[in-house]
C-alpha atoms as a PDB file:
ATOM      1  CA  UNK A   1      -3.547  22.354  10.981  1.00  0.00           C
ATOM      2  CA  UNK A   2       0.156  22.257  10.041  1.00  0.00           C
ATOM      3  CA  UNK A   3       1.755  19.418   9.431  1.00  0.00           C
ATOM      4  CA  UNK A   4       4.543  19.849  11.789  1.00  0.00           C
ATOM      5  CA  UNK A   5       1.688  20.561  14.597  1.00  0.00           C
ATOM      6  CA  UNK A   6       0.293  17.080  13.732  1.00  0.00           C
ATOM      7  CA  UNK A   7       3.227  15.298  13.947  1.00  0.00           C
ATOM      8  CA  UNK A   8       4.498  17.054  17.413  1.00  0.00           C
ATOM      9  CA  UNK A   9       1.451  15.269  18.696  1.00  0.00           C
ATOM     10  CA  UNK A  10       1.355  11.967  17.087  1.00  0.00           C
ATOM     11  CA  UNK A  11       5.025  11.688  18.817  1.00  0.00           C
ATOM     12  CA  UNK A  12       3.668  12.153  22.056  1.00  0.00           C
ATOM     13  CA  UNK A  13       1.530   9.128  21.214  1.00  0.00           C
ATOM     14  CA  UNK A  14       1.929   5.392  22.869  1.00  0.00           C
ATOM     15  CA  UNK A  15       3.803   2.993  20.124  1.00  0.00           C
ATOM     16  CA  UNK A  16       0.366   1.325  19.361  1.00  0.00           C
ATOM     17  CA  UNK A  17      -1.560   4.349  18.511  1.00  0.00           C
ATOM     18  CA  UNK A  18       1.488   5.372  16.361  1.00  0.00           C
ATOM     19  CA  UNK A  19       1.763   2.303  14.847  1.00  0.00           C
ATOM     20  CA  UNK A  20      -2.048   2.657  14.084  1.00  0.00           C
ATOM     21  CA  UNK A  21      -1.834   6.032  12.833  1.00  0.00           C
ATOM     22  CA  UNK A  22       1.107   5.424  10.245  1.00  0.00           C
ATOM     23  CA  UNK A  23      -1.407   2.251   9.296  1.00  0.00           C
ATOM     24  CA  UNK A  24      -4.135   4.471   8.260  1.00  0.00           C
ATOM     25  CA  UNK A  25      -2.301   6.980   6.918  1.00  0.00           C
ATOM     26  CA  UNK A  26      -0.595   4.019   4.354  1.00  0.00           C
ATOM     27  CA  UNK A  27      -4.159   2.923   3.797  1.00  0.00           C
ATOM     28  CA  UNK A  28      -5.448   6.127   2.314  1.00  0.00           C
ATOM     29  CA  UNK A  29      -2.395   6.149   0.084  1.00  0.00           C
ATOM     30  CA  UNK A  30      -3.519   3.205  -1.581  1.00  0.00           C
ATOM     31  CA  UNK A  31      -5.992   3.899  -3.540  1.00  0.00           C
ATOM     32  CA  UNK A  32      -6.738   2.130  -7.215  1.00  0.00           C
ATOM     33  CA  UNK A  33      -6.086   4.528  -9.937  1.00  0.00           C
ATOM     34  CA  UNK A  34      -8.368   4.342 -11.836  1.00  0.00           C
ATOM     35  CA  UNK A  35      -6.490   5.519 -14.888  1.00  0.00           C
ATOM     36  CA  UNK A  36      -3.637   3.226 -14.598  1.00  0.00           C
ATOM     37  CA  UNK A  37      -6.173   0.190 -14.565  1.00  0.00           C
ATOM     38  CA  UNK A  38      -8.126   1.218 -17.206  1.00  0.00           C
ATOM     39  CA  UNK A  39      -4.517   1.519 -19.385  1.00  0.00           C
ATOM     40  CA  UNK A  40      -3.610  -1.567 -17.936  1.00  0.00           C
ATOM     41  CA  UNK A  41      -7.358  -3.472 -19.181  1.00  0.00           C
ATOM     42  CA  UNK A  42      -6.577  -2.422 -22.829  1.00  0.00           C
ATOM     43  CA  UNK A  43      -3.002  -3.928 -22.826  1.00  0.00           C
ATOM     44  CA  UNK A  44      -4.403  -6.985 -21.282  1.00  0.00           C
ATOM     45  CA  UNK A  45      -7.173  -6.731 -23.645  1.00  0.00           C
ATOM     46  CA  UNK A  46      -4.662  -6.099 -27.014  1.00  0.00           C
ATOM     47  CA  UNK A  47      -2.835  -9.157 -25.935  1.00  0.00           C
ATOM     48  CA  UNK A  48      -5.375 -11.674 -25.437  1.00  0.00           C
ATOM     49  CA  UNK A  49      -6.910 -10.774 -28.957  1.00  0.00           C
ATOM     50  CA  UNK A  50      -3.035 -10.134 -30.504  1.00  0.00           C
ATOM     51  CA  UNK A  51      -3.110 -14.310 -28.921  1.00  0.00           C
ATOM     52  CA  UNK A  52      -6.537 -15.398 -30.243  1.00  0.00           C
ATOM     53  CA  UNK A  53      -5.411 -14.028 -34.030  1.00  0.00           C
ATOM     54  CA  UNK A  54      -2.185 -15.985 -34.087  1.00  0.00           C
ATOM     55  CA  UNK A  55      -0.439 -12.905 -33.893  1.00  0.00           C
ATOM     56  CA  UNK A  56       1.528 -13.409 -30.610  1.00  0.00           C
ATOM     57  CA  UNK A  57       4.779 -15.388 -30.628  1.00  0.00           C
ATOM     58  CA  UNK A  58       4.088 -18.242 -28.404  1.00  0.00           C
ATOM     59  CA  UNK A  59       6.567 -20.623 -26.613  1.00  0.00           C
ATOM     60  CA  UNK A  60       4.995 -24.359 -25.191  1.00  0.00           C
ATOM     61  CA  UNK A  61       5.823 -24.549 -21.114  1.00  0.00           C
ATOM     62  CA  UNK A  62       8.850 -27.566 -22.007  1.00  0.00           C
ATOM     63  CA  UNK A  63      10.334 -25.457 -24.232  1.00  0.00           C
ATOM     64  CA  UNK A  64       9.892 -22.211 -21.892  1.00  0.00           C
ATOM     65  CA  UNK A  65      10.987 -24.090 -18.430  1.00  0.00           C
ATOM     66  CA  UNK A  66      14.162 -25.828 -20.443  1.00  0.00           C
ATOM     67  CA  UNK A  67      15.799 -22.556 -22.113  1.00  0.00           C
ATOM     68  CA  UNK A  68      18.825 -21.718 -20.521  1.00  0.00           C
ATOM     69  CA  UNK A  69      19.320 -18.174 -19.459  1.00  0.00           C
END
């Protein structure tokens, strides 16, 4: 089916079923990836042990909420 085909016919469509096409078709576009979360554990991961061995520059919450910017 082309995709000009599809979309003829989804215009024909009431504004509800429309609406609840375009929210399916956002749904299946947002899928985890898997890759990206797996990159993303490791950083979290190198930072909370960077933390643990003193090795991350910290800054208290006064000091943090009182810096001007």
């Amino acid at each position: 089916m082309c995709k000009n085909n599809i979309l003829e016919q989804a215009l024909h469509l009431k504004a509800n079923d429309r609406f609840e096409l375009v929210e399916e078709l956002l749904k299946s576009l947002d899928k985890p990836d898997e890759n990206i979360n797996k990159i993303w554990e490791e950083e979290a991961n190198k930072r909370v042990n960077s933390y643990k061995n003193g090795k991350l520059e910290t800054v208290n919450e006064k000091d943090f909420f009182d810096y001007e910017y």
